[in-house]
Protein backbone atom coordinates (compact mmCIF):
# COMPACT_ATOMS: atom_id res chain seq x y z
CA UNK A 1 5.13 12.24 -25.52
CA UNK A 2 4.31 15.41 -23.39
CA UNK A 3 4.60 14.84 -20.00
CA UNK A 4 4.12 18.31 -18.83
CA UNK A 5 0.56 18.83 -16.87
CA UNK A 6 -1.77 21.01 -18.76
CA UNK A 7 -3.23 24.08 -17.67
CA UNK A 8 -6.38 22.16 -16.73
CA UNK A 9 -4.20 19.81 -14.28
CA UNK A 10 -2.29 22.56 -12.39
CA UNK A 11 -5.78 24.01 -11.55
CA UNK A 12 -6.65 20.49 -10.29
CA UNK A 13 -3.35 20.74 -8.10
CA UNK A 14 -3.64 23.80 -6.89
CA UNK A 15 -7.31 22.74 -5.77
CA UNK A 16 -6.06 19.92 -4.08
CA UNK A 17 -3.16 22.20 -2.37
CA UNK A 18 -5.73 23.92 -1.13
CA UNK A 19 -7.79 21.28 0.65
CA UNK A 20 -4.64 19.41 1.80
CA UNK A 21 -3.53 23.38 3.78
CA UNK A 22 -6.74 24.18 5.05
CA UNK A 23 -9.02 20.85 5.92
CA UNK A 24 -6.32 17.83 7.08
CA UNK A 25 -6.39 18.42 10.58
CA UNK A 26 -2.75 19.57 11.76
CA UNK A 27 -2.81 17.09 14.13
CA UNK A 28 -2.66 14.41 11.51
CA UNK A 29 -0.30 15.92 9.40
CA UNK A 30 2.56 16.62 12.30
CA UNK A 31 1.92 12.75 13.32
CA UNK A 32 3.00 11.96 9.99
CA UNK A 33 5.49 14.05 9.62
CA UNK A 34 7.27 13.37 12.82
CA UNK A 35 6.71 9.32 12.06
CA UNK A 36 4.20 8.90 14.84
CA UNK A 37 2.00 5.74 14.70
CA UNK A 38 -1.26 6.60 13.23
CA UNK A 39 -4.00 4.99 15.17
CA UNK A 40 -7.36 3.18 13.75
CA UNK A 41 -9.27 6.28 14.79
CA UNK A 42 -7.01 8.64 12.97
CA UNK A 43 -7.03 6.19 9.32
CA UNK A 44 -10.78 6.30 9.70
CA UNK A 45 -10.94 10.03 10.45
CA UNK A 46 -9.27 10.54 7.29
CA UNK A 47 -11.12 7.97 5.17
CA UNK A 48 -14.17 10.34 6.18
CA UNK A 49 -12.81 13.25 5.33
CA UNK A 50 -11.79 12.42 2.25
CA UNK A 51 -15.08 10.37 1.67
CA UNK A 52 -16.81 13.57 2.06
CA UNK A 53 -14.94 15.24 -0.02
CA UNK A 54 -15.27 13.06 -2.89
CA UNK A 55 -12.16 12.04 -3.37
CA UNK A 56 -11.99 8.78 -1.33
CA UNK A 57 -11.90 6.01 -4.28
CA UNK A 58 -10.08 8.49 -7.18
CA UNK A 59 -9.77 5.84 -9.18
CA UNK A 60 -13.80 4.50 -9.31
CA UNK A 61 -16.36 5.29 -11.95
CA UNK A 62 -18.66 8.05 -11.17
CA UNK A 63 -21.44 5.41 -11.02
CA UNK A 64 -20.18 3.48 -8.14
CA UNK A 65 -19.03 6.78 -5.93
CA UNK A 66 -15.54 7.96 -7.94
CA UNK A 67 -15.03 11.51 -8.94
CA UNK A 68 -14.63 10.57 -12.08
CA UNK A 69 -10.82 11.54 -12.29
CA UNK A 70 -8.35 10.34 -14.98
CA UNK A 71 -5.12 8.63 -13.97
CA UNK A 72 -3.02 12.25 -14.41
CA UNK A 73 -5.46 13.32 -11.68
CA UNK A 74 -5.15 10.31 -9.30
CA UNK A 75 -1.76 10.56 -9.55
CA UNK A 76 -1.18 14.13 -8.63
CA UNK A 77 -3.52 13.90 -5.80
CA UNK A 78 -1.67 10.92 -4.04
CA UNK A 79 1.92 12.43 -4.90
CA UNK A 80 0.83 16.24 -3.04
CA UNK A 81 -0.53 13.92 -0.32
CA UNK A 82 2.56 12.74 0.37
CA UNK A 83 3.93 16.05 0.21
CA UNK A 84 1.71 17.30 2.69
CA UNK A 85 2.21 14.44 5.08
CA UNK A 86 -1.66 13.61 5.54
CA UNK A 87 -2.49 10.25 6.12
CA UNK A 88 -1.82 7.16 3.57
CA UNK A 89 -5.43 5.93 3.13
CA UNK A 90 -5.99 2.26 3.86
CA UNK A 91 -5.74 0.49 0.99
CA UNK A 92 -7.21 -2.90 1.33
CA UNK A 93 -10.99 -1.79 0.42
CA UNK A 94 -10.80 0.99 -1.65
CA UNK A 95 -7.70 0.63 -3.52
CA UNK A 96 -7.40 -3.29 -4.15
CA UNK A 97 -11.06 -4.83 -3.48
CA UNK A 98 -13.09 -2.32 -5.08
CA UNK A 99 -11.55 -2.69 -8.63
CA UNK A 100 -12.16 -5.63 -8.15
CA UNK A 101 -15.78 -5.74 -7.58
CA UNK A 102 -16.42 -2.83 -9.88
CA UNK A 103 -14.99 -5.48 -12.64
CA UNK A 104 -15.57 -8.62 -11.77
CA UNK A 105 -18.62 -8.63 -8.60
CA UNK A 106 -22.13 -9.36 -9.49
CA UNK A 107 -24.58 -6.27 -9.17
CA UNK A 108 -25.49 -7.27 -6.05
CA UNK A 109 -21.91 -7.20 -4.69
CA UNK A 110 -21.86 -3.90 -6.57
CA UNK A 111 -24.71 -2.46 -4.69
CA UNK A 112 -24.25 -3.84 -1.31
CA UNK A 113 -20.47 -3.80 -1.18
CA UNK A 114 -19.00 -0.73 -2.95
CA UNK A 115 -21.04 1.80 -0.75
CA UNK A 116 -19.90 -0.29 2.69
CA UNK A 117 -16.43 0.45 1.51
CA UNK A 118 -16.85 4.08 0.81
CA UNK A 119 -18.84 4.46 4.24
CA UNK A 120 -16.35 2.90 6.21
CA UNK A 121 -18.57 0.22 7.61
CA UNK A 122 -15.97 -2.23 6.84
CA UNK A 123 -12.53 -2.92 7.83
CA UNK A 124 -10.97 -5.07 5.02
CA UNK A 125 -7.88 -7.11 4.83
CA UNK A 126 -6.15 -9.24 2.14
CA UNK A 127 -6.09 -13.01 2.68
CA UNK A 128 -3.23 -13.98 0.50
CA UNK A 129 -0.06 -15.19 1.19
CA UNK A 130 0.55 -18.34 3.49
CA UNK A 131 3.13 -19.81 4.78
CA UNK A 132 4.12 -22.09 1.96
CA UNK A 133 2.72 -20.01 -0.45
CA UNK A 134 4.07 -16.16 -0.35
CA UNK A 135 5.72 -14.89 -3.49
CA UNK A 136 4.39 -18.36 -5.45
CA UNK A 137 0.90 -17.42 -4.48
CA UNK A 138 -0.67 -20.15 -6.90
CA UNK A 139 0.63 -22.89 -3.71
CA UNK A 140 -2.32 -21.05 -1.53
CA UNK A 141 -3.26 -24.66 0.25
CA UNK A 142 -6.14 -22.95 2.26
CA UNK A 143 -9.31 -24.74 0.85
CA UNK A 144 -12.84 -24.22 0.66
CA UNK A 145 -15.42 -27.09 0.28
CA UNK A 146 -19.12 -26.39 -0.85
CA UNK A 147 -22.06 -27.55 1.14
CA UNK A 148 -25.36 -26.52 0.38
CA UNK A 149 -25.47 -22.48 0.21
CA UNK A 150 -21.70 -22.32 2.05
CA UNK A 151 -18.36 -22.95 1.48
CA UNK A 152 -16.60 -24.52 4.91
CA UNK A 153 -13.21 -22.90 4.36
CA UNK A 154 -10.19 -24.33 6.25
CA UNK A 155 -6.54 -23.11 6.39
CA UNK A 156 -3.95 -20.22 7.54
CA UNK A 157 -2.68 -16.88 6.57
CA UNK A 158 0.05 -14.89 7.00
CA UNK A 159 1.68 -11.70 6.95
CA UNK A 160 -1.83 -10.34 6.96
CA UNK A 161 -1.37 -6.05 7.45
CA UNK A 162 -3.79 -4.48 9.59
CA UNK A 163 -6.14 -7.39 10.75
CA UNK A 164 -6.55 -7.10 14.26
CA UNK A 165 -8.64 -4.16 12.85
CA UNK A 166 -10.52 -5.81 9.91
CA UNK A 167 -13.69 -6.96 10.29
CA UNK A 168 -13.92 -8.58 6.64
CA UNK A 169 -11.12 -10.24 4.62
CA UNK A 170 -10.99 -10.99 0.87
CA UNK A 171 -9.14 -14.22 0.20
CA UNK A 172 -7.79 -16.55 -2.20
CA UNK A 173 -9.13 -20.29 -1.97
CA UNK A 174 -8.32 -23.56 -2.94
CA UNK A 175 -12.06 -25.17 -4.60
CA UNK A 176 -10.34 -27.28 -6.94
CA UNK A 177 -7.34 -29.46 -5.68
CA UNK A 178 -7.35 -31.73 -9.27
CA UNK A 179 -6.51 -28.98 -11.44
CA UNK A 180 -3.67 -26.92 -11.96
CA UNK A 181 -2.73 -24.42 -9.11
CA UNK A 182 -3.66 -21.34 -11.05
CA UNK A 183 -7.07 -23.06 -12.20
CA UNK A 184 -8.46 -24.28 -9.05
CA UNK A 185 -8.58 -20.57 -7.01
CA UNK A 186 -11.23 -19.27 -5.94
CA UNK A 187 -11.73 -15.02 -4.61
CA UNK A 188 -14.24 -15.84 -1.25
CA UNK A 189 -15.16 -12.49 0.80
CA UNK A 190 -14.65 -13.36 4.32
CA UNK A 191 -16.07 -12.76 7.39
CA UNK A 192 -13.69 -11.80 10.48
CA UNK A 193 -16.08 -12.17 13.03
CA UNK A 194 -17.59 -15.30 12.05
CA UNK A 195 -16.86 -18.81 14.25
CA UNK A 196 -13.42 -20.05 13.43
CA UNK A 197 -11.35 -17.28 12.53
CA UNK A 198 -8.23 -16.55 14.87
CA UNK A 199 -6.06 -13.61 14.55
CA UNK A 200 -2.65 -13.87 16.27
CA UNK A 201 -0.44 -10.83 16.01
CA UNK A 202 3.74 -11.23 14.49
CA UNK A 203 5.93 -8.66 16.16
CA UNK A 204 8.43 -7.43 13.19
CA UNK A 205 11.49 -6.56 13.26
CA UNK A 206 11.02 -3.22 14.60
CA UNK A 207 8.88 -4.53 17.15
CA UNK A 208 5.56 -3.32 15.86
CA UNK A 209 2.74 -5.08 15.14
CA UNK A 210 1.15 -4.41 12.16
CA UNK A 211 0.55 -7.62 10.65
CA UNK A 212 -1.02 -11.08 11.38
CA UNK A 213 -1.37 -14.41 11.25
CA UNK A 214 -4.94 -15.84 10.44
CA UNK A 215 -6.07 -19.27 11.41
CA UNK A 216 -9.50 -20.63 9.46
CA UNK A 217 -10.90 -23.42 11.14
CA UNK A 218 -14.76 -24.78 9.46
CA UNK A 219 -15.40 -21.15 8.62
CA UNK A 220 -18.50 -20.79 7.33
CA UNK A 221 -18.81 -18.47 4.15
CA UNK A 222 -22.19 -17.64 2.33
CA UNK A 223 -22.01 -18.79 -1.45
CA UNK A 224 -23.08 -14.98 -2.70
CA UNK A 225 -19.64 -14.48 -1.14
CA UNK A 226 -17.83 -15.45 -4.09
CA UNK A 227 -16.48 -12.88 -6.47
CA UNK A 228 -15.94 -13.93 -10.05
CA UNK A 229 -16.97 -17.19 -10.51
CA UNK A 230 -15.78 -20.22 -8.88
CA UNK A 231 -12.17 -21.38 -9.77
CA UNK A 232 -11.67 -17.84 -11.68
CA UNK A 233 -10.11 -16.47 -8.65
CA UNK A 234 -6.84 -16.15 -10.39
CA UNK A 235 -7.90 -13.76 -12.51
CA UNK A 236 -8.88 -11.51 -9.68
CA UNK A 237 -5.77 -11.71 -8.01
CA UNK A 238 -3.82 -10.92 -11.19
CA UNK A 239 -6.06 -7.61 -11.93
CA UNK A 240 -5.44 -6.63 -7.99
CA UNK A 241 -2.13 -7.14 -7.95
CA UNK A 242 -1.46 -4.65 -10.74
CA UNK A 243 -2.76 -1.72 -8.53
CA UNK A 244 -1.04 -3.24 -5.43
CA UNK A 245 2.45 -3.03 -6.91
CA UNK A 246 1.92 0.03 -8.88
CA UNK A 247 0.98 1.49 -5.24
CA UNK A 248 3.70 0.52 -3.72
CA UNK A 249 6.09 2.51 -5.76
CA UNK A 250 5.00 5.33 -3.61
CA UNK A 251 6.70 8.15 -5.58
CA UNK A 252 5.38 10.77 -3.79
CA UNK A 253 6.08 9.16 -0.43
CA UNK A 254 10.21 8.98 -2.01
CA UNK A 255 9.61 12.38 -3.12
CA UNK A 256 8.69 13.53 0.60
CA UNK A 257 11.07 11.88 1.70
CA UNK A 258 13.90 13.43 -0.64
CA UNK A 259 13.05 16.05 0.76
CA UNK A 260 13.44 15.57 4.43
CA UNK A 261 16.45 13.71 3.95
CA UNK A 262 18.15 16.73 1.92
CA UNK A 263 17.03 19.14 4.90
CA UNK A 264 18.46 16.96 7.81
CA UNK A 265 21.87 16.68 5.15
CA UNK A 266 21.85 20.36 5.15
CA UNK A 267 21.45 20.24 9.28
CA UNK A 268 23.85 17.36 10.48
CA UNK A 269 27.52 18.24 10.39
CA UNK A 270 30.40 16.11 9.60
CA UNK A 271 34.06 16.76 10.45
CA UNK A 272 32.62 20.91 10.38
CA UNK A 273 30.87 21.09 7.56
CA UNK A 274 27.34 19.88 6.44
CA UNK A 275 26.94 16.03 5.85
CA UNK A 276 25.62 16.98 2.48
CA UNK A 277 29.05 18.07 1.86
CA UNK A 278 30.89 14.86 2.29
CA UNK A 279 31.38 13.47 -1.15
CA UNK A 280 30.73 9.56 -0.09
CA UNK A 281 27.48 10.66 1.35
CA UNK A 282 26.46 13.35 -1.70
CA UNK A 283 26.62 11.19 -4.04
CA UNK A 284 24.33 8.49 -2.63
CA UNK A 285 22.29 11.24 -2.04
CA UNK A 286 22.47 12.70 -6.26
CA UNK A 287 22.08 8.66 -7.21
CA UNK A 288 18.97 7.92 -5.44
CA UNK A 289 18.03 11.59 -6.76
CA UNK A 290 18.19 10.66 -10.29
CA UNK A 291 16.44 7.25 -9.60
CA UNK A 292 13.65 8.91 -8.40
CA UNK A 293 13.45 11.96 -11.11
CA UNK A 294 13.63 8.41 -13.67
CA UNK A 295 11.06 6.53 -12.37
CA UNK A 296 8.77 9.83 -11.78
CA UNK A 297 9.09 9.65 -15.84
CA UNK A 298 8.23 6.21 -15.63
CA UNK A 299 5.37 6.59 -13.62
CA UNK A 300 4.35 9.08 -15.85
CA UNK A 301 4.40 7.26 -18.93
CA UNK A 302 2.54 4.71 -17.62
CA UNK A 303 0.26 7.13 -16.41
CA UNK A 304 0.09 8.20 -19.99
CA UNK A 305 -0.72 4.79 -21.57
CA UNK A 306 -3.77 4.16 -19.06
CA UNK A 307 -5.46 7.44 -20.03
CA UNK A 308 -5.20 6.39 -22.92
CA UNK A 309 -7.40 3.25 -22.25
CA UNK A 310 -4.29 0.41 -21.37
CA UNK A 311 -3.86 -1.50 -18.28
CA UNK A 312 -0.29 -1.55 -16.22
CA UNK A 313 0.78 -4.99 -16.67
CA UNK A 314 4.98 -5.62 -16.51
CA UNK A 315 5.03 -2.08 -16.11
CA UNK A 316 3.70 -2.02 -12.79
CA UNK A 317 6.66 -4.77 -11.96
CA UNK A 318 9.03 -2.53 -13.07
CA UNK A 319 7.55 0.24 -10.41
CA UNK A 320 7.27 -1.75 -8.02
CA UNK A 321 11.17 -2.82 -7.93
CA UNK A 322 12.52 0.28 -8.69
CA UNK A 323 10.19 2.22 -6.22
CA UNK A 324 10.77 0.26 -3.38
CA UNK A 325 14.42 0.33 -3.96
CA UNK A 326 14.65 3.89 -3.80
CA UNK A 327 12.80 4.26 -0.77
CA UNK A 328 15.06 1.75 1.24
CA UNK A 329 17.61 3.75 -0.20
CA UNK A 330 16.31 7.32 1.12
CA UNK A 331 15.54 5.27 4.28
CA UNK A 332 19.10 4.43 4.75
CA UNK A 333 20.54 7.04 4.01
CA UNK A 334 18.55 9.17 6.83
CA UNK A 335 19.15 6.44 9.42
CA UNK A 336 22.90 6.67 8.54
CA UNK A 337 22.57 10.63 8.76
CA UNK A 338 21.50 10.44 12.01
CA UNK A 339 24.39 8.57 12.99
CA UNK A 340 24.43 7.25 16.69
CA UNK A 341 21.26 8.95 17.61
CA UNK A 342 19.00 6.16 15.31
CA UNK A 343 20.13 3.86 17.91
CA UNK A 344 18.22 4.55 21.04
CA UNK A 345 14.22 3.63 20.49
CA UNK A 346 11.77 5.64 22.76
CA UNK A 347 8.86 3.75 21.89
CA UNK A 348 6.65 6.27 23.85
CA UNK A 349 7.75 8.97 21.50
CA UNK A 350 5.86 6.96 18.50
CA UNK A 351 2.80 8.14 20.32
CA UNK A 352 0.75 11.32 20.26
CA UNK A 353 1.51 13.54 23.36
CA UNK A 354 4.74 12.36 23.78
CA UNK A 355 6.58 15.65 25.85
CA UNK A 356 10.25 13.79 26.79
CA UNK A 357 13.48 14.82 26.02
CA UNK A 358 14.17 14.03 22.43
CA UNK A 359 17.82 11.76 21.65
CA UNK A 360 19.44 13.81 19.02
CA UNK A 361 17.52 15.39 16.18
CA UNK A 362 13.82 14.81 15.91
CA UNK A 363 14.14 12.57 12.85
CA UNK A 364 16.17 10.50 14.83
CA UNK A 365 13.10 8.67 16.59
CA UNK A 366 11.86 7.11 13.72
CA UNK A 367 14.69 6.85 11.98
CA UNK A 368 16.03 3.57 12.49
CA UNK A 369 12.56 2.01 13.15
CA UNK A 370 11.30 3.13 9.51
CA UNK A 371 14.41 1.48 8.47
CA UNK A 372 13.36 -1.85 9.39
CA UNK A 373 10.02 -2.10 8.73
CA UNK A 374 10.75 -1.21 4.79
CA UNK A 375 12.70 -3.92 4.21
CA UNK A 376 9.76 -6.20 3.70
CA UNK A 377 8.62 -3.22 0.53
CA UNK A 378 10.86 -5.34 -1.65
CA UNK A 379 9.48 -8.78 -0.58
CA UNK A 380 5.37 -7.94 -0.07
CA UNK A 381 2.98 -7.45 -3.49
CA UNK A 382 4.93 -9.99 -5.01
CA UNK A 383 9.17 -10.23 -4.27
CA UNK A 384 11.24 -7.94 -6.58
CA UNK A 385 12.71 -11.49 -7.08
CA UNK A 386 9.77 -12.49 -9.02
CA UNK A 387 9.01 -9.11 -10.29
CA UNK A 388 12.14 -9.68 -12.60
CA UNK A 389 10.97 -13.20 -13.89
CA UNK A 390 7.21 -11.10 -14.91
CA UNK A 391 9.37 -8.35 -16.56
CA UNK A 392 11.48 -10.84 -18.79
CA UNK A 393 8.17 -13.04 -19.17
CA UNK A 394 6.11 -10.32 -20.66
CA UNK A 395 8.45 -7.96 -21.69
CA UNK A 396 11.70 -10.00 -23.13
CA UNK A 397 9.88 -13.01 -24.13
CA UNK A 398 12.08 -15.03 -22.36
């Protein structure tokens, strides 16, 4: 298998090189790079830009709004993204929801839906895990009972990322309590603003607040709301999952990352000579190196085998684990780089405009705070934990 890039994809690179220098706004890019928090204003600026580029959902058919690129294509855009520090794009409508409509939806979901998303009209979150039902998401107890031309929906979520800014929320349902779990799930678009929904913020360990709790009390939900039958629901959260976890492997966010962490090595100096010196600490650093130049192959070859028509099934597991490892890794290996200057937390230097004295290196700001809010990449999309049991399910037979 040749897993070069032809001449055809370099061109496509150095086009996107190209955009990524000379139309991200700076001021975007040197958030990012200095681990600023990115506000809703900024995520939407560069959901537009990118929307009118073209190259907002890279992985749509031309006929709904794609540009039509293969995965080789997808996946060199999002890897010299990360390169370039611009923006991660918000993933809940374009990324996870519109597969799923493009697949599964109705043509009038099609229609009315897919464009919303690619306009930025809508806000959307994922209504998933609970708190009795997180990595065994077939518990989801959160029900919804059909009168007339609604469904009257009733329940809680949790852990929900982003939803003090969504305005719609696709969620799994319980319509069928009789059956078995994975049979009686239904996929219910929801709407945020509607009487009954409550969205309470959880502080996280590094004291942000990024995600949510959502309380559903007689929600009303129109019937043309449901995507992919009633009780099929499962099948939708299967095929979204796949692109969730195979997201969150994030190689090119690792390889950015390499990076950094190999220039602040070069920088910080330990007992007179550079930390990257100091054999306990270089080889962590060549370890985590070769992790990430394996799964890169991985990702590659999986790449590979979806041009060539597959789907990612236990291979996506096997991304997902071994991505999020390494990036835990590279993020605790800067914090420990930065030694006693990760410890103090500015919290006004996460902001934009911040002009105080910096504690330590620059890196050091963020450092411990990124830290902590990646440990929950091996626990969110599904636990590594369970990732395993998928990989010996599917792939061992056992």
């Amino acid at each position: 298998m040749d897993l070069s890039f032809t001449p055809e994809e370099q061109a496509f690179r150095a086009e996107v090189q190209r955009f990524l220098a000379n139309e991200v706004p700076a001021r975007l890019t040197a958030k990012v790079r200095a681990g600023q928090r990115l506000t809703k204003a900024d995520l939407e600026e560069w959901h537009a830009l990118l929307n009118a580029r073209g190259w907002l959902a890279n992985h749509w058919p031309k006929e709904y709004g794609g540009p039509g690129w293969n995965a080789v294509q997808k996946f060199i855009f999002e890897h010299d993204c990360a390169l370039a520090y611009a923006p991660r794009t918000v993933p809940f409508g374009v990324n996870m929801l519109g597969p799923v409509l493009i697949k599964y939806g109705n043509e009038a979901q099609k229609r009315y839906w897919l464009p919303r998303i690619l306009a930025g009209a809508d806000w959307w979150c994922q209504g998933y895990s609970e708190p009795g039902a997180g990595s065994d998401l077939a518990s989801v107890k959160t029900t919804a009972v059909r009168q007339g031309d609604h469904y009257i929906v009733n329940g809680q979520k949790t852990w929900t990322t982003l939803g003090q800014h969504a305005n719609m929320m696709f969620a799994l349902v319980r319509t069928d309590r009789e059956s078995k779990p994975q049979e009686g799930i239904s996929f219910l678009l929801v709407d945020m603003n509607a009487p009954g929904v409550e969205v309470r913020p959880i502080v996280t360990l590094e004291g942000e607040r990024e995600v949510n709790e959502v309380f559903l009390t007689d929600v009303k939900v129109p019937v043309e709301n449901l995507v992919g039958g009633e009780n099929k629901g499962w099948t939708c959260a299967k095929y979204l999952l796949t692109y969730e976890r195979t997201n969150i492997a994030g190689v090119g966010f690792s390889v950015a990352a390499l990076e950094r962490l190999k220039a602040i090595a070069s920088r910080v100096r330990k007992n007179g000579k550079p930390l990257a010196q100091d054999p306990l600490f270089a080889a962590r650093l060549a370890k985590v190196e070769i992790d990430l130049e394996n799964m890169k192959t991985t990702n590659l070859r999986v790449i590979a085998a979806v041009a060539g028509g597959g789907v990612p099934g236990a291979e996506s597991s096997m991304l997902k684990i071994r991505g999020t490892e390494i990036r835990q890794e590279l993020n605790s290996l800067t914090r420990r780089a930065m030694g006693p200057y990760a410890l103090p937390v500015i919290d006004e230097a996460l902001d934009e405009g911040y002009e105080g004295e910096p504690v330590g290196p620059a890196e050091a700001s963020f450092a411990a705070l990124q830290y902590f809010n990646n440990r929950k990449l091996s626990i969110f999309g599904g636990s590594n934990e369970i990732q395993k049991n998928i990989i010996s399910k599917m792939i061992l037979g056992l």
